[in-house]
Protein backbone atom coordinates (compact mmCIF):
# COMPACT_ATOMS: atom_id res chain seq x y z
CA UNK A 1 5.65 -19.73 -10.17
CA UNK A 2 3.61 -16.35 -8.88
CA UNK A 3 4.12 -13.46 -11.52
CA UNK A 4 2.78 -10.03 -10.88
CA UNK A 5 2.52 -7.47 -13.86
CA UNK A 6 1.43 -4.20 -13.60
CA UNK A 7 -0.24 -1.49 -15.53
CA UNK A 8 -2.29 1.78 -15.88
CA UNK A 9 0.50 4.10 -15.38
CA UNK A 10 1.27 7.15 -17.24
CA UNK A 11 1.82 10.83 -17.32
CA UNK A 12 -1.10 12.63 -15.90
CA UNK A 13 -1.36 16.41 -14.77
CA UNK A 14 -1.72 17.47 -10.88
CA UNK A 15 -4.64 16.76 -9.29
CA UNK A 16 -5.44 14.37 -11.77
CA UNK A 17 -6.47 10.37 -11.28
CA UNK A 18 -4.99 7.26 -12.46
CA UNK A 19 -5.89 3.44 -11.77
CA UNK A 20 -3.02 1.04 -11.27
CA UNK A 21 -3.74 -2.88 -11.89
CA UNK A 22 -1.52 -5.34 -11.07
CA UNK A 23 -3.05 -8.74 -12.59
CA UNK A 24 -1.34 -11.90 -11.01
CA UNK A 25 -0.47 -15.48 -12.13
CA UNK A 26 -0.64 -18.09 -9.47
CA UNK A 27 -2.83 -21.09 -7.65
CA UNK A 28 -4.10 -19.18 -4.81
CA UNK A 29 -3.88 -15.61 -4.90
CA UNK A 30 -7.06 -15.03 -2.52
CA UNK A 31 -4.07 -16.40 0.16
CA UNK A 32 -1.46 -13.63 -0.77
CA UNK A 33 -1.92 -10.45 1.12
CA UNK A 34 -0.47 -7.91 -1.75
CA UNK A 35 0.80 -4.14 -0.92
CA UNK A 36 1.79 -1.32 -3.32
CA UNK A 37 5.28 0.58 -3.05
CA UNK A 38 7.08 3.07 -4.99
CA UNK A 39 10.39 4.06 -5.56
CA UNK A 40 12.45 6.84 -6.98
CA UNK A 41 15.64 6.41 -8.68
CA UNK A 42 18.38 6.95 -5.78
CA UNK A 43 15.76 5.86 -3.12
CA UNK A 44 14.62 3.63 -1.08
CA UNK A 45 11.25 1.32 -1.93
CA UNK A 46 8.32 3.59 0.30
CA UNK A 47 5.23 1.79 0.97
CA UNK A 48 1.84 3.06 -0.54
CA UNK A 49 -0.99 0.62 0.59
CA UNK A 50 -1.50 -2.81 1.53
CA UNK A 51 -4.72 -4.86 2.00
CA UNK A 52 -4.79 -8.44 3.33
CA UNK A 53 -6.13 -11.62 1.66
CA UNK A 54 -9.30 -11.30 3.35
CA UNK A 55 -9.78 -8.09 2.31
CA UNK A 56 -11.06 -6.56 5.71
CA UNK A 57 -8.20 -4.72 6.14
CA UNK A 58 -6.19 -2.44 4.76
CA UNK A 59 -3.18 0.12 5.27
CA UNK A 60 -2.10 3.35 3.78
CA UNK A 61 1.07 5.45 3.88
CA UNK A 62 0.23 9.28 5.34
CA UNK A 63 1.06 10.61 2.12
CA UNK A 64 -1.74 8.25 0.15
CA UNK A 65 -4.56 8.28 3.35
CA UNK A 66 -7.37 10.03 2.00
CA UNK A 67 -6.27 10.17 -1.53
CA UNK A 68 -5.11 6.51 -2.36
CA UNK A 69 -7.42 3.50 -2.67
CA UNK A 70 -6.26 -0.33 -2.81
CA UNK A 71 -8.47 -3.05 -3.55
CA UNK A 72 -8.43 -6.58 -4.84
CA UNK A 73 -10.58 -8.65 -7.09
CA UNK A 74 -9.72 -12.36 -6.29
CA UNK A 75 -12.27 -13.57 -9.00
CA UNK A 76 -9.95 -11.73 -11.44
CA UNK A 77 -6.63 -12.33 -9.84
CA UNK A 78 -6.26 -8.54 -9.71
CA UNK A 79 -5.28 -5.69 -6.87
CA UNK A 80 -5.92 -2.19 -8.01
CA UNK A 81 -4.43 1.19 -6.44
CA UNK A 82 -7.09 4.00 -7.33
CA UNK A 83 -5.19 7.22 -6.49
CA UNK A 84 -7.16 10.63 -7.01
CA UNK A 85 -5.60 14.30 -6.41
CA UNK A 86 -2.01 13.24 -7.70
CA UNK A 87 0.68 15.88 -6.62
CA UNK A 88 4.58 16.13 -8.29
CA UNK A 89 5.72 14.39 -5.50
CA UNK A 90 3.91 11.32 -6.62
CA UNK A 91 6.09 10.52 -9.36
CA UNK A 92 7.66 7.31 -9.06
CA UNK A 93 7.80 4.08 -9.83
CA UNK A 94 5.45 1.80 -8.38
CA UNK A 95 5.28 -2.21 -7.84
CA UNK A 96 2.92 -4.14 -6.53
CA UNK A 97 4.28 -7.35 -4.16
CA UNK A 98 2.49 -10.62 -2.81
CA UNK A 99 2.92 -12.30 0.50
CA UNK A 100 1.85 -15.62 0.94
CA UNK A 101 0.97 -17.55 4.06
CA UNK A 102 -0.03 -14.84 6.19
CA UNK A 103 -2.93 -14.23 8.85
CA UNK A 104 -6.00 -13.22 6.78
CA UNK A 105 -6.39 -10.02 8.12
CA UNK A 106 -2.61 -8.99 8.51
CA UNK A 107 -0.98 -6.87 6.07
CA UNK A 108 2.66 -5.96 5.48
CA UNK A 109 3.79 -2.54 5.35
CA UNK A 110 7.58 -3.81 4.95
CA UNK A 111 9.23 -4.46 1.32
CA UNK A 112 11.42 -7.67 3.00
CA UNK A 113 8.18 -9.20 4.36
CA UNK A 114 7.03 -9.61 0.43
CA UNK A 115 7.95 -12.39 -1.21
CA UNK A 116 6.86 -11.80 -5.08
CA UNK A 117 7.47 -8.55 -6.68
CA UNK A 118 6.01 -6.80 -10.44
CA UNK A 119 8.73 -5.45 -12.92
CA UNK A 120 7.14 -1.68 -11.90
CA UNK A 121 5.00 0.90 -13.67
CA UNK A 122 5.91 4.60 -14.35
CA UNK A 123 4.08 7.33 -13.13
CA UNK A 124 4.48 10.73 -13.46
CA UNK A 125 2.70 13.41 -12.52
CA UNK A 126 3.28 17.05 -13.90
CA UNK A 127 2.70 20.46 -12.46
């Protein structure tokens, strides 16, 4: 069974950084392409980032290009989401999800195309 947990979130002021791991149990992560969303109570899950299995590609929302960074680790069983210049709006919850059995170099911007999902970490960013 494939779990995903998540951590590194917190309360951090505007324009401030944090790093979000998501460490995950499993035979073969290196084959899961794994993406980031968030959600807001009320809302819908919004994607954040997503980088395939191979690595050689990723994919970012508009509102995380240029300020949002995924990566993965597969040596560690780890995908990280580096965001810098955090803004209010940020302030969500966020998961991190794993598809399996995927192109290497495809990545999933859609929640239903992910298959394994983390129980979510809280960040909040103040003004």
């Amino acid at each position: 069974q494939v779990q995903l947990v998540e951590s590194g979130g917190g309360l951090v002021q505007a324009g401030g950084s944090l790093r979000l791991s998501c460490a995950v149990s499993g035979r073969t992560f290196s084959s899961y392409a794994m993406g980031w969303f968030r959600q807001a109570p009320g809302k819908e899950r919004e994607f954040v980032a997503a980088i395939s299995w191979s690595s050689a590609r990723t994919s970012y929302a508009d509102s995380a290009k240029g300020r949002f960074t995924i990566s993965r680790d597969n040596a560690k069983n780890t995908v990280y989401l580096q965001m810098n210049g955090l803004k209010p709006e940020d302030t969500d919850v966020y998961y991190c999800a794993a598809e399996q059995g995927i192109a290497p170099n495809a990545v999933s911007t859609f929640s239903y195309e992910y298959e394994y999902w983390g129980q979510g970490t809280q960040v909040t960013v103040s003004s």
